[in-house]
PDB file of N, CA and C in Angstrom:
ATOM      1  N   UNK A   1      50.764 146.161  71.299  1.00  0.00           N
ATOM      2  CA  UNK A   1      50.029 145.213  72.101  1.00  0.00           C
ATOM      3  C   UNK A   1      50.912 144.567  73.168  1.00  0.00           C
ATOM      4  N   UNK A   2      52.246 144.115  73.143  1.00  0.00           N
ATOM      5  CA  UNK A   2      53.251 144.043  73.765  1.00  0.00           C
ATOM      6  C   UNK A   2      52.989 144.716  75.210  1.00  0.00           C
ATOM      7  N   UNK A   3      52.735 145.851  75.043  1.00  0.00           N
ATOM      8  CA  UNK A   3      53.007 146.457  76.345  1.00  0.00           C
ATOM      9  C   UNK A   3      51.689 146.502  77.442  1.00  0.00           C
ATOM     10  N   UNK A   4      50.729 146.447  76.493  1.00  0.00           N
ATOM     11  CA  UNK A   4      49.001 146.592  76.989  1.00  0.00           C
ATOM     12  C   UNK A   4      49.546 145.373  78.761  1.00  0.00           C
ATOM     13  N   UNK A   5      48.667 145.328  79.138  1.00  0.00           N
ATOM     14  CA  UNK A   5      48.549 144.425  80.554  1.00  0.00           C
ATOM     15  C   UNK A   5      47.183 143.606  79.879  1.00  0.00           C
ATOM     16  N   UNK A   6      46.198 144.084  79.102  1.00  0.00           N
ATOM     17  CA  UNK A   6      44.546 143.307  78.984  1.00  0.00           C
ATOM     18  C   UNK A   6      44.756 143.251  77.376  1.00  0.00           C
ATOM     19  N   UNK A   7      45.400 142.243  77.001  1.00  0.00           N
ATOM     20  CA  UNK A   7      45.143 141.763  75.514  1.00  0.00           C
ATOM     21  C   UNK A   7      44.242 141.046  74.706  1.00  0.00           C
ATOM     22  N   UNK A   8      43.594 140.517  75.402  1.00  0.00           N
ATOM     23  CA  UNK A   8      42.418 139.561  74.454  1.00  0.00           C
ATOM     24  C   UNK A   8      40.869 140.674  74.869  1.00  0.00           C
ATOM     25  N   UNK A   9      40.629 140.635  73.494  1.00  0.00           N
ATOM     26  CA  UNK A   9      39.411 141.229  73.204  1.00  0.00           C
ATOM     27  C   UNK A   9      38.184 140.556  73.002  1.00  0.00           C
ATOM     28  N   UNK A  10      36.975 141.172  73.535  1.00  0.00           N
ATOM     29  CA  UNK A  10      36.090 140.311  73.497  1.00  0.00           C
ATOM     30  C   UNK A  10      35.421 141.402  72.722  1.00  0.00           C
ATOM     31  N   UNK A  11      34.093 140.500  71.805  1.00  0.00           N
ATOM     32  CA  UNK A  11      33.009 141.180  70.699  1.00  0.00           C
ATOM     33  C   UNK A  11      31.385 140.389  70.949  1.00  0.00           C
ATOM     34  N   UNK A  12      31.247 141.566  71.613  1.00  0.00           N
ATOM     35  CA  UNK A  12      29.435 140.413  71.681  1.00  0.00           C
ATOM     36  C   UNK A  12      28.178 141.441  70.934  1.00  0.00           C
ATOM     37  N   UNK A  13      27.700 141.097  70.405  1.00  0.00           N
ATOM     38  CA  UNK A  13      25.972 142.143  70.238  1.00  0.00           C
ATOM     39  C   UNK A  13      25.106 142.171  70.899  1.00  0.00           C
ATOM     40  N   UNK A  14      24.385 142.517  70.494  1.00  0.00           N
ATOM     41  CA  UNK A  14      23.076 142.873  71.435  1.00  0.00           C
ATOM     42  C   UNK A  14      21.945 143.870  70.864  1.00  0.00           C
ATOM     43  N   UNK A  15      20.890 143.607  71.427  1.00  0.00           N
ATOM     44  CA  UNK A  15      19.622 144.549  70.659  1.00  0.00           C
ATOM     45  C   UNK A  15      19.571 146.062  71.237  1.00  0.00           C
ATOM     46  N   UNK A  16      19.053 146.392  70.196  1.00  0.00           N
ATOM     47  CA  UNK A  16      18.674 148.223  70.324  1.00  0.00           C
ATOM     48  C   UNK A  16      18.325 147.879  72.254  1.00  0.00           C
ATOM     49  N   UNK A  17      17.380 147.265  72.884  1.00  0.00           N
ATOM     50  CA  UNK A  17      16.963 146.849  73.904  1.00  0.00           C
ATOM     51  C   UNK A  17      17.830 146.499  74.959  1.00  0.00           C
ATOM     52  N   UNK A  18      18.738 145.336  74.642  1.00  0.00           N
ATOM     53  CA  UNK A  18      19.644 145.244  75.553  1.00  0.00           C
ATOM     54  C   UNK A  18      20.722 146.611  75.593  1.00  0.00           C
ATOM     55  N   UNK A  19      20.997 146.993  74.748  1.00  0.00           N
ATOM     56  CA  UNK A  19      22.413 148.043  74.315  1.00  0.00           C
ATOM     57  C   UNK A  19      21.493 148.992  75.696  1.00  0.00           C
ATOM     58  N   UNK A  20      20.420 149.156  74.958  1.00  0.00           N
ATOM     59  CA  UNK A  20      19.615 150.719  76.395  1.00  0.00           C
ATOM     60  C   UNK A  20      20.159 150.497  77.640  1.00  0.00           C
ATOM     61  N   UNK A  21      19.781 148.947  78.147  1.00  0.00           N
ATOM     62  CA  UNK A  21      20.073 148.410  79.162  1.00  0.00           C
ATOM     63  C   UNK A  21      21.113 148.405  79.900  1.00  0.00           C
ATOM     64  N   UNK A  22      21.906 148.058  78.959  1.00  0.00           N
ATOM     65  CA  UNK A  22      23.510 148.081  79.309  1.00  0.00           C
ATOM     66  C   UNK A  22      23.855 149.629  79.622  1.00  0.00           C
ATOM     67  N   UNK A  23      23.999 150.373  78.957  1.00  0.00           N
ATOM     68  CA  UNK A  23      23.859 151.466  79.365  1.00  0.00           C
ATOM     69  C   UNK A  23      23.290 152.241  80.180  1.00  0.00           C
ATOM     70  N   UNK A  24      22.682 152.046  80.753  1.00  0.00           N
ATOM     71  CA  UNK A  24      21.919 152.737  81.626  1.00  0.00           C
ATOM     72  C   UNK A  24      22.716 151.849  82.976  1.00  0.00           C
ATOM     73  N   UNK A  25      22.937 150.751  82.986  1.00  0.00           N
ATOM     74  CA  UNK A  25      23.034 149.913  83.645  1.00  0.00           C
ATOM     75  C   UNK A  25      25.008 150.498  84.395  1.00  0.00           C
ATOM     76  N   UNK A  26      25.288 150.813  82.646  1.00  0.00           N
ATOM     77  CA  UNK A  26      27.068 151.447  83.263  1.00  0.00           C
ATOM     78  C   UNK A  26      27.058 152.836  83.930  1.00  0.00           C
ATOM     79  N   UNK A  27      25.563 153.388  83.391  1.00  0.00           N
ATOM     80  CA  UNK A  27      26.084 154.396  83.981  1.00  0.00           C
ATOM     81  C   UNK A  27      25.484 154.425  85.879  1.00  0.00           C
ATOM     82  N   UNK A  28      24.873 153.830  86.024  1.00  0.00           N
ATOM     83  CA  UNK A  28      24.586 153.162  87.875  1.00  0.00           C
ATOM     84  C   UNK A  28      25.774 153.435  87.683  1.00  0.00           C
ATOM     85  N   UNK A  29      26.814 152.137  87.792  1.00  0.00           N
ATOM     86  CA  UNK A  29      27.825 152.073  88.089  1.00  0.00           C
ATOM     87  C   UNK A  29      28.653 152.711  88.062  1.00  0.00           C
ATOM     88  N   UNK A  30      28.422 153.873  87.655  1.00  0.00           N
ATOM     89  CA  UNK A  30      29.537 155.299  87.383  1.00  0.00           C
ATOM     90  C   UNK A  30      30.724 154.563  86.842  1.00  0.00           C
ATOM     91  N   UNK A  31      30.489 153.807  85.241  1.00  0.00           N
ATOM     92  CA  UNK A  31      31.688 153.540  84.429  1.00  0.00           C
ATOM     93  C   UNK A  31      31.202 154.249  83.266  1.00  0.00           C
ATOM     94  N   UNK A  32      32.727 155.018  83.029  1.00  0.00           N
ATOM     95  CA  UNK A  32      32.741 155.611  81.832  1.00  0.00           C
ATOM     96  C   UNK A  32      32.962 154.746  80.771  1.00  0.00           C
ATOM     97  N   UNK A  33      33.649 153.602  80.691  1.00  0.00           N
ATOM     98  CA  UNK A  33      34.078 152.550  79.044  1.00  0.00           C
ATOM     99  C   UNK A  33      33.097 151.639  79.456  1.00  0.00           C
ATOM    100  N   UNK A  34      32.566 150.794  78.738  1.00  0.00           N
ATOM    101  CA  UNK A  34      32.262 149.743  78.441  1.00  0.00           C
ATOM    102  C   UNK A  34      33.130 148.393  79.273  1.00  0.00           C
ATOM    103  N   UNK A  35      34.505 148.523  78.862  1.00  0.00           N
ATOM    104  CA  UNK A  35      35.496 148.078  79.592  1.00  0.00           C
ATOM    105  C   UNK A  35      35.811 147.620  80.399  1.00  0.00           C
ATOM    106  N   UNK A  36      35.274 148.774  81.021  1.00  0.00           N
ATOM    107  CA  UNK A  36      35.643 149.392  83.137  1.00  0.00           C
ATOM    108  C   UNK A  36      34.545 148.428  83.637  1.00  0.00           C
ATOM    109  N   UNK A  37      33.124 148.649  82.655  1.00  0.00           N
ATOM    110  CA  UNK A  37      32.162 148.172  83.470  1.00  0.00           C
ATOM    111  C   UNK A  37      32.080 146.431  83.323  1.00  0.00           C
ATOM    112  N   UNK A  38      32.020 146.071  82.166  1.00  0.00           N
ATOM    113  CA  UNK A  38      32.499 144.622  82.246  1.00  0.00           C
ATOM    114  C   UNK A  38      33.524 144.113  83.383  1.00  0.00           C
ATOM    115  N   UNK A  39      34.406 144.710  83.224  1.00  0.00           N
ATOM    116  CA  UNK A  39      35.462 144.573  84.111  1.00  0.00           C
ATOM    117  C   UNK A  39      34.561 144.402  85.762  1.00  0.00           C
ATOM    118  N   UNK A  40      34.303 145.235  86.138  1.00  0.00           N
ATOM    119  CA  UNK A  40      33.420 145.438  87.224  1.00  0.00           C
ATOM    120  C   UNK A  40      32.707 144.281  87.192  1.00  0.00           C
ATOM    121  N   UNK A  41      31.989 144.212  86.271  1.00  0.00           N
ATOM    122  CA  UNK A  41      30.966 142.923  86.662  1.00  0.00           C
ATOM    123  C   UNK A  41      31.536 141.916  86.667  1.00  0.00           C
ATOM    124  N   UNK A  42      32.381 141.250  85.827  1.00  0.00           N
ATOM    125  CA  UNK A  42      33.222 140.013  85.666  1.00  0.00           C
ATOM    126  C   UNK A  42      34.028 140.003  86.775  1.00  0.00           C
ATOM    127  N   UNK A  43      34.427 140.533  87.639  1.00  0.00           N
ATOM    128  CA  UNK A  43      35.376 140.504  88.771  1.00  0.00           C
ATOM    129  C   UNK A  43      35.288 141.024  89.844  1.00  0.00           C
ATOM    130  N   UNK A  44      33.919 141.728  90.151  1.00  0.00           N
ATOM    131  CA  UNK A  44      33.844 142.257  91.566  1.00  0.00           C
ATOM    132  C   UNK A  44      32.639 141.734  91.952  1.00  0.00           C
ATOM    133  N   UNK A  45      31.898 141.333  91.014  1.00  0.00           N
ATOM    134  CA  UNK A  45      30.247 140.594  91.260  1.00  0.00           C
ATOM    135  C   UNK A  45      30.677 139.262  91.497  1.00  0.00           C
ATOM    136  N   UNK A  46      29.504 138.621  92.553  1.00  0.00           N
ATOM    137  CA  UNK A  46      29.438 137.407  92.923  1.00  0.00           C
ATOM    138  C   UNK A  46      28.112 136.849  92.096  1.00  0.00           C
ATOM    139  N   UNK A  47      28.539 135.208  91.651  1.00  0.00           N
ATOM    140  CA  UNK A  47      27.878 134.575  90.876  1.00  0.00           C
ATOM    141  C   UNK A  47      26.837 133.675  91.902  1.00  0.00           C
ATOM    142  N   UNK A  48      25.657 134.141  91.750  1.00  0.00           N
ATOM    143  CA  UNK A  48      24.892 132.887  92.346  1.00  0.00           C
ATOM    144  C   UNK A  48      23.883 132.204  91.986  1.00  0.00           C
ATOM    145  N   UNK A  49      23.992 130.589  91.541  1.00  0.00           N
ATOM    146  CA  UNK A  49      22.813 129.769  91.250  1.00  0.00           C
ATOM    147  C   UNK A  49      21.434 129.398  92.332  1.00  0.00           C
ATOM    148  N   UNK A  50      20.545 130.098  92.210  1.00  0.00           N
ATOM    149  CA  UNK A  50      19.635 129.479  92.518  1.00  0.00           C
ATOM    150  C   UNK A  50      18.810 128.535  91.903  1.00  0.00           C
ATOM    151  N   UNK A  51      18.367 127.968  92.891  1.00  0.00           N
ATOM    152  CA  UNK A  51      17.338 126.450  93.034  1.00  0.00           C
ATOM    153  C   UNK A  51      16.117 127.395  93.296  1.00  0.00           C
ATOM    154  N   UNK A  52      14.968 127.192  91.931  1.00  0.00           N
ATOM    155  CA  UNK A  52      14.074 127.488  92.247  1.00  0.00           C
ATOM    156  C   UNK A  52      12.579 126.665  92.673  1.00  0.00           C
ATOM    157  N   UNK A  53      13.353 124.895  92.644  1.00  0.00           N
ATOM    158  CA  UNK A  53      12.066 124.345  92.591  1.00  0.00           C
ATOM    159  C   UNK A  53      11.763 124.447  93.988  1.00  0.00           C
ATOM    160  N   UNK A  54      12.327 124.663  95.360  1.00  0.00           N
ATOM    161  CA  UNK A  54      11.390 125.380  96.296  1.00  0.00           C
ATOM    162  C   UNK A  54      10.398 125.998  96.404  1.00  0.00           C
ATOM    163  N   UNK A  55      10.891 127.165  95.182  1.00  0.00           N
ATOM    164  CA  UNK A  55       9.575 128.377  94.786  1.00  0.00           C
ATOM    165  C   UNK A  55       8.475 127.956  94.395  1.00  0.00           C
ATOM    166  N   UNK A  56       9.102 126.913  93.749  1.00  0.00           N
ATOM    167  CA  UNK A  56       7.838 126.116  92.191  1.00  0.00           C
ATOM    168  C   UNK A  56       6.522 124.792  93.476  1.00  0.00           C
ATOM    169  N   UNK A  57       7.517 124.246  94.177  1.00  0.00           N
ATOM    170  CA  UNK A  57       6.246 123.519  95.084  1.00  0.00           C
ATOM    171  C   UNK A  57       5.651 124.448  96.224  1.00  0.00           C
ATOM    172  N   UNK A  58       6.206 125.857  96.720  1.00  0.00           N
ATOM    173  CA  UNK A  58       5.564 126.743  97.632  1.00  0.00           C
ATOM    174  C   UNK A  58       4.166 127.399  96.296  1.00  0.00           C
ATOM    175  N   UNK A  59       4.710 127.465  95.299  1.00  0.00           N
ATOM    176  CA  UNK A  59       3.608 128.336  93.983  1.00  0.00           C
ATOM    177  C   UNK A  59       2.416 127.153  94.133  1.00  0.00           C
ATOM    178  N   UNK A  60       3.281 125.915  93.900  1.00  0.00           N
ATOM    179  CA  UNK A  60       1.793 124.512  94.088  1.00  0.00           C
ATOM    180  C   UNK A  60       0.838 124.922  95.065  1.00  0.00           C
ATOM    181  N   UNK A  61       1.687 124.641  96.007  1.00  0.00           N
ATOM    182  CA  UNK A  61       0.800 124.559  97.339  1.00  0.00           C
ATOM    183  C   UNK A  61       0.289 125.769  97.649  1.00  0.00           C
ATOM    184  N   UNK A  62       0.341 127.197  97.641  1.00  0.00           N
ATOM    185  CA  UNK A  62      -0.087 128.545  97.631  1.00  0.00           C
ATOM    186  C   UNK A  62      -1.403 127.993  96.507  1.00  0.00           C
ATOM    187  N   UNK A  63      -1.116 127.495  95.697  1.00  0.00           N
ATOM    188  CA  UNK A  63      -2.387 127.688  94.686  1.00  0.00           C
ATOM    189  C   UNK A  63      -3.165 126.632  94.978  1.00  0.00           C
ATOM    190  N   UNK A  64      -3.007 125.504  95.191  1.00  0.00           N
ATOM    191  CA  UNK A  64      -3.915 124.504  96.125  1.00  0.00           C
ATOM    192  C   UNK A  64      -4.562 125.402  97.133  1.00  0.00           C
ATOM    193  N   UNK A  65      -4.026 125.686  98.102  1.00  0.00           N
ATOM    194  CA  UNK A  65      -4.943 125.860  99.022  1.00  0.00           C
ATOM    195  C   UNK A  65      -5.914 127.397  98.918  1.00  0.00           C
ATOM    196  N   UNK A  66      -5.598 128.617  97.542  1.00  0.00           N
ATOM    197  CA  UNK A  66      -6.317 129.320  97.790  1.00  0.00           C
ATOM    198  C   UNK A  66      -7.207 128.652  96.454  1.00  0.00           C
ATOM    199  N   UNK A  67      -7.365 127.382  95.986  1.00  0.00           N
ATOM    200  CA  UNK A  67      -8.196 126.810  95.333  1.00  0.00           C
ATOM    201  C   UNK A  67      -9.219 126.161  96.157  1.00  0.00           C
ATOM    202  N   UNK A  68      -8.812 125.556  97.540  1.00  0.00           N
ATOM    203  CA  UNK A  68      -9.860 124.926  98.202  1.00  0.00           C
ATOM    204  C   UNK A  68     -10.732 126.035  99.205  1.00  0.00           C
ATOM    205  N   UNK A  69      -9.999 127.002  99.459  1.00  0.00           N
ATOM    206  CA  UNK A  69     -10.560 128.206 100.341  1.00  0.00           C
ATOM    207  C   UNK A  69     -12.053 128.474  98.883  1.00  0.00           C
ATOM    208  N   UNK A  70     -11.521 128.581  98.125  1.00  0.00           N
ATOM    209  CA  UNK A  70     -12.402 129.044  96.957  1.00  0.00           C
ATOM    210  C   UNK A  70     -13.878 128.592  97.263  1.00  0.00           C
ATOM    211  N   UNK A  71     -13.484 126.734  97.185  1.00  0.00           N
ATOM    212  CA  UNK A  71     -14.516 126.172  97.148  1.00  0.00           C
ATOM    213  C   UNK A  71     -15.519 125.839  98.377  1.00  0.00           C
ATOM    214  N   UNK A  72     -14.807 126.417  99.564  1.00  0.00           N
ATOM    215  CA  UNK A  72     -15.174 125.757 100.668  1.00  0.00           C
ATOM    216  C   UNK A  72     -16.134 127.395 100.602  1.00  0.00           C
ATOM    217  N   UNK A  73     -15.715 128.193 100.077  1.00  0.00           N
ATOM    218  CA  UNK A  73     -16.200 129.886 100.288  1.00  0.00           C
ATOM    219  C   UNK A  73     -17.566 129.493  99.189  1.00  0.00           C
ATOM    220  N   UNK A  74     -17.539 128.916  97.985  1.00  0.00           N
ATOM    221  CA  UNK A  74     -18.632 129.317  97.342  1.00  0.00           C
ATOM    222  C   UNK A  74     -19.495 127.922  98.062  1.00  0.00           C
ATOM    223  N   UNK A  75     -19.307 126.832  98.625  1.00  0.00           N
ATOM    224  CA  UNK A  75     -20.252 126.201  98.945  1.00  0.00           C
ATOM    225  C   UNK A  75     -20.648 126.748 100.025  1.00  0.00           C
ATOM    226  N   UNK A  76     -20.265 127.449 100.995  1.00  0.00           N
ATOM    227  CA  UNK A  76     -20.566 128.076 102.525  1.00  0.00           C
ATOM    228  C   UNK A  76     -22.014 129.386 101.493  1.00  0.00           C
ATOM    229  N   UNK A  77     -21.180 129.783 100.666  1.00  0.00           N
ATOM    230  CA  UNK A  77     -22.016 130.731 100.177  1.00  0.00           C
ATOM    231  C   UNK A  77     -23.584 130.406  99.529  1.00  0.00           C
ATOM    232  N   UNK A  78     -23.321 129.111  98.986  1.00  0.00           N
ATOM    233  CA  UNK A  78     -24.645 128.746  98.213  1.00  0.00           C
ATOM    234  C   UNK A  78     -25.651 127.973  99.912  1.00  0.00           C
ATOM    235  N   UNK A  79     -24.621 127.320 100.402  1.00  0.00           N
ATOM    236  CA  UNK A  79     -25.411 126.391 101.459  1.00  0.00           C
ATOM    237  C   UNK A  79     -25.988 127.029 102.752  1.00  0.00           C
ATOM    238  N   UNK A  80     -24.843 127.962 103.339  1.00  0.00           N
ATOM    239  CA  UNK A  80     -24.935 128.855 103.632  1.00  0.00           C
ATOM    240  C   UNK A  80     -24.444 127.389 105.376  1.00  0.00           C
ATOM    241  N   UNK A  81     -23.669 126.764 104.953  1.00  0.00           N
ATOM    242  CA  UNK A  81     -23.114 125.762 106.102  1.00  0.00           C
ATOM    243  C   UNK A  81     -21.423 125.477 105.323  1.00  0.00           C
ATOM    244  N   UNK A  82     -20.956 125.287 106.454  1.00  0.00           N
ATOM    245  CA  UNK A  82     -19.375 124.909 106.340  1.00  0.00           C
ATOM    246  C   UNK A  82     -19.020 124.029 107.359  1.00  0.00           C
ATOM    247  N   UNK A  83     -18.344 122.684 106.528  1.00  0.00           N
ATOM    248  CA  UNK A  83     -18.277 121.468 107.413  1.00  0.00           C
ATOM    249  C   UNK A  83     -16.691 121.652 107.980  1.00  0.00           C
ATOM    250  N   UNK A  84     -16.691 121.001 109.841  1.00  0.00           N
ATOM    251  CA  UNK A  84     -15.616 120.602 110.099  1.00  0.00           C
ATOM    252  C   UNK A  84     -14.536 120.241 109.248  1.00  0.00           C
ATOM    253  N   UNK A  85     -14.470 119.102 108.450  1.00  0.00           N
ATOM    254  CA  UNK A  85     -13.586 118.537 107.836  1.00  0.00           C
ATOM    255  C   UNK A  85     -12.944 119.480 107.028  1.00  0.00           C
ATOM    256  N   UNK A  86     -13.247 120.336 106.326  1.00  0.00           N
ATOM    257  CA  UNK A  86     -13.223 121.717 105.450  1.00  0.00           C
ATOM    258  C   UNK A  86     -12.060 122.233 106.302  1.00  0.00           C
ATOM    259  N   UNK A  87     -12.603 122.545 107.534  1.00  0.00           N
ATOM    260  CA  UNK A  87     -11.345 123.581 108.018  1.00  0.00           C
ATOM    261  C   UNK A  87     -10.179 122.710 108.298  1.00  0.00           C
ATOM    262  N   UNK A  88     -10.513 121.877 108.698  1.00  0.00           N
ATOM    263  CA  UNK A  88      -9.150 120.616 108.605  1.00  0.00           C
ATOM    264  C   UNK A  88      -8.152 120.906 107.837  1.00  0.00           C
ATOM    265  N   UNK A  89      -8.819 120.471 106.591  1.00  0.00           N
ATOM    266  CA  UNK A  89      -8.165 120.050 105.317  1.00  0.00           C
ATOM    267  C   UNK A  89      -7.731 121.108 105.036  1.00  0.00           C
ATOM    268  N   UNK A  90      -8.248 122.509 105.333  1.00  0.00           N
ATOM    269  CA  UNK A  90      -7.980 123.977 104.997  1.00  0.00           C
ATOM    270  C   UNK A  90      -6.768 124.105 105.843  1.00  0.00           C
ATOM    271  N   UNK A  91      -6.656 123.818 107.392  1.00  0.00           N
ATOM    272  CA  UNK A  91      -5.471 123.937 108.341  1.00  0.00           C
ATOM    273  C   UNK A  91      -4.264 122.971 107.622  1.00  0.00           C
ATOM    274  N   UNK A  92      -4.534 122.143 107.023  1.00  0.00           N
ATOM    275  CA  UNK A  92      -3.724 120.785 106.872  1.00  0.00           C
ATOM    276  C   UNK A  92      -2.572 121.836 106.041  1.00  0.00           C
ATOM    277  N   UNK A  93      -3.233 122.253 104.655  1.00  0.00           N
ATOM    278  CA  UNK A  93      -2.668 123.061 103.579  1.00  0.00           C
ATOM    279  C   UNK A  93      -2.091 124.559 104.371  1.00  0.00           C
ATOM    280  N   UNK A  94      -2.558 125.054 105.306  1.00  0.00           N
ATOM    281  CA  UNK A  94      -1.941 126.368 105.602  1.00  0.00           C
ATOM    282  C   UNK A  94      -0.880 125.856 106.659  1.00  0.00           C
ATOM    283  N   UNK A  95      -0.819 124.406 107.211  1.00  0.00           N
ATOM    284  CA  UNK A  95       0.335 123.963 107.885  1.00  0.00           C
ATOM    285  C   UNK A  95       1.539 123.399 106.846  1.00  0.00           C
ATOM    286  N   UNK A  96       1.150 123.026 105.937  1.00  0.00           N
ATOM    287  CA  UNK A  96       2.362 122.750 104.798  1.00  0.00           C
ATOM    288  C   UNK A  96       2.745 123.620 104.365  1.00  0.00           C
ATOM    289  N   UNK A  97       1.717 124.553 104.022  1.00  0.00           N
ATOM    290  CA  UNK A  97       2.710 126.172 103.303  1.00  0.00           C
ATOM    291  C   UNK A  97       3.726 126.936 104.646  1.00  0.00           C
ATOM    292  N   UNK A  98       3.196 126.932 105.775  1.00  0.00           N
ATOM    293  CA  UNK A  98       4.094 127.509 106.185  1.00  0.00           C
ATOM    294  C   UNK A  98       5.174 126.754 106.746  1.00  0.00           C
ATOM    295  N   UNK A  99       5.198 125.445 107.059  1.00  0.00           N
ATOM    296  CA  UNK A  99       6.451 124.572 106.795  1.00  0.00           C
ATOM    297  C   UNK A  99       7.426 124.705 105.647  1.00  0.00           C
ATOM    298  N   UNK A 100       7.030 124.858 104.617  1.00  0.00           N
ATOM    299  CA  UNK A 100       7.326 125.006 103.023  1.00  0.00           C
ATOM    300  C   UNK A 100       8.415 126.498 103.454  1.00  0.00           C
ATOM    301  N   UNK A 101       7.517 127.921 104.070  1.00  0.00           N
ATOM    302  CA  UNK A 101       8.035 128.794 103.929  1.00  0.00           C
ATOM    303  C   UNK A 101       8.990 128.772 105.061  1.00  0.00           C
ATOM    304  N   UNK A 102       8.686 128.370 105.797  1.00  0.00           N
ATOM    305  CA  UNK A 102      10.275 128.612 106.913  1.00  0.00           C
ATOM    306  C   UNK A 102      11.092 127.482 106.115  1.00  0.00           C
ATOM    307  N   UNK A 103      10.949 126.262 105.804  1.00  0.00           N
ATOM    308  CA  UNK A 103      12.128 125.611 104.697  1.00  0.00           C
ATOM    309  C   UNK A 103      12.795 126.404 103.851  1.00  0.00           C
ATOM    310  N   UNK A 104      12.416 127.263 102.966  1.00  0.00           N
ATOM    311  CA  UNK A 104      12.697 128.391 102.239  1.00  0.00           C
ATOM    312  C   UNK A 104      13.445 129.596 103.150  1.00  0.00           C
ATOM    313  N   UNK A 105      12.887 129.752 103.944  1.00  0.00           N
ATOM    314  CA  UNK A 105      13.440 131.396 105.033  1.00  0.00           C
ATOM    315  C   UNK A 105      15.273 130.350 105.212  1.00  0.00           C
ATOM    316  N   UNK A 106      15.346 129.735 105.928  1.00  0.00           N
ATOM    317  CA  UNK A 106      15.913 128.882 106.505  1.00  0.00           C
ATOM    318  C   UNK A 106      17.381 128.813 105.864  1.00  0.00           C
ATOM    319  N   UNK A 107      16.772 128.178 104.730  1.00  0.00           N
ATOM    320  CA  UNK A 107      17.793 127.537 103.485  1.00  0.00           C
ATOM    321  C   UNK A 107      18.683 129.025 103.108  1.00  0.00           C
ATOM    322  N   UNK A 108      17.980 130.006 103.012  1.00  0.00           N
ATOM    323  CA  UNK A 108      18.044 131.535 102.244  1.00  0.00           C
ATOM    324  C   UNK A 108      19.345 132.266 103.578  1.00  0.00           C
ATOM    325  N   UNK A 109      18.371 131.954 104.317  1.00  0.00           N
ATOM    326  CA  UNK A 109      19.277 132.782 105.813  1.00  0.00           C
ATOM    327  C   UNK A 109      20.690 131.813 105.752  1.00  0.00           C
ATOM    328  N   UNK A 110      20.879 130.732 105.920  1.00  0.00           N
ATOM    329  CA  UNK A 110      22.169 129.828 105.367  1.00  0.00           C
ATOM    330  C   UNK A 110      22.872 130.275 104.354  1.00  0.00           C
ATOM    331  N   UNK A 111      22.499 130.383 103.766  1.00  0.00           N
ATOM    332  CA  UNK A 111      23.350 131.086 102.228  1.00  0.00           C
ATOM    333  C   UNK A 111      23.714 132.735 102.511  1.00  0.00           C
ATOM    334  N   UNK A 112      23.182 133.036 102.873  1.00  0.00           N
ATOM    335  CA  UNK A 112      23.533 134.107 103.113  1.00  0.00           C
ATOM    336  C   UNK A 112      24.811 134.843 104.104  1.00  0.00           C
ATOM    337  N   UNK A 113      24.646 133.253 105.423  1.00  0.00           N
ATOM    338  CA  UNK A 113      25.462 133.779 106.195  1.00  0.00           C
ATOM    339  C   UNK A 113      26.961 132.940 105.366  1.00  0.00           C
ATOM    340  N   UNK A 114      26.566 132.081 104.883  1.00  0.00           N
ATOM    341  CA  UNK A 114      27.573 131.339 103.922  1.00  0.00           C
ATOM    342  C   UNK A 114      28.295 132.535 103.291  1.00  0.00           C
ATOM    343  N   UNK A 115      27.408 133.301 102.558  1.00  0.00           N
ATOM    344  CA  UNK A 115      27.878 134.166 101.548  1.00  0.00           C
ATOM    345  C   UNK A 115      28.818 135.318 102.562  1.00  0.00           C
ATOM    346  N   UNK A 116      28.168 135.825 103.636  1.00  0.00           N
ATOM    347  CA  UNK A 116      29.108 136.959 104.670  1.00  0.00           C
ATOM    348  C   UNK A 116      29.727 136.235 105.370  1.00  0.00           C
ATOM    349  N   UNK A 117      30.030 134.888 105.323  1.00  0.00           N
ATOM    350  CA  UNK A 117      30.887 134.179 106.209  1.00  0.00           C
ATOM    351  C   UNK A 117      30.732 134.522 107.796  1.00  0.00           C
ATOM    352  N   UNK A 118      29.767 134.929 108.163  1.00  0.00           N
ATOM    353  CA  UNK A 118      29.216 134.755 109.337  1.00  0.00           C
ATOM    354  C   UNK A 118      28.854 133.353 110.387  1.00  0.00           C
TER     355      UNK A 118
END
């Protein structure tokens, strides 16, 4: 052990499921050990946390407004009339979502050039 350069050993498990995974996963990577490919991932991969509650109030508001389209669609349908205010309130929500989504584009394109140091 003296002479090795990588002395500490690591021991983890994993399911019939993950093990497939992993495997399949080393062999992408054209690694033959187990080893090599840890190795690979632990030191050539970049770690990144995302923030998903962006996603989580764009999912709100996406589902708000194809909830009010809903209703403004089955009352147009039964009444067979659709009020001003309706499309308003309908524009109001398709002007926040896409505020929402260029906030999101925005933030993403930043990180990114962060990440290529561009």
């Amino acid at each position: 052990m003296d002479n090795r350069k990588r002395n500490n050993q690591l021991k983890i498990y994993l399911t019939d499921e993950e093990k497939e995974i992993f495997e399949k996963k080393m062999k992408l990577a054209n690694c033959k050990t187990m080893s090599h490919f840890l190795r690979k991932c632990v030191l050539e991969k970049e770690i990144y946390v995302v923030d998903l509650e962006p996603f989580r109030n764009l999912q709100w508001l996406l589902s708000n407004a194809t909830n009010n389209i809903n209703q403004i669609a089955k009352a147009t349908n039964t009444t067979g009339v659709i009020y001003k205010n309706e499309i308003e309130a309908m524009n109001k929500e398709i002007e926040k979502l896409s505020r929402k989504i260029w906030q999101i584009h925005s933030l993403l394109l930043n990180k990114s050039k962060e990440s290529y140091g561009d």
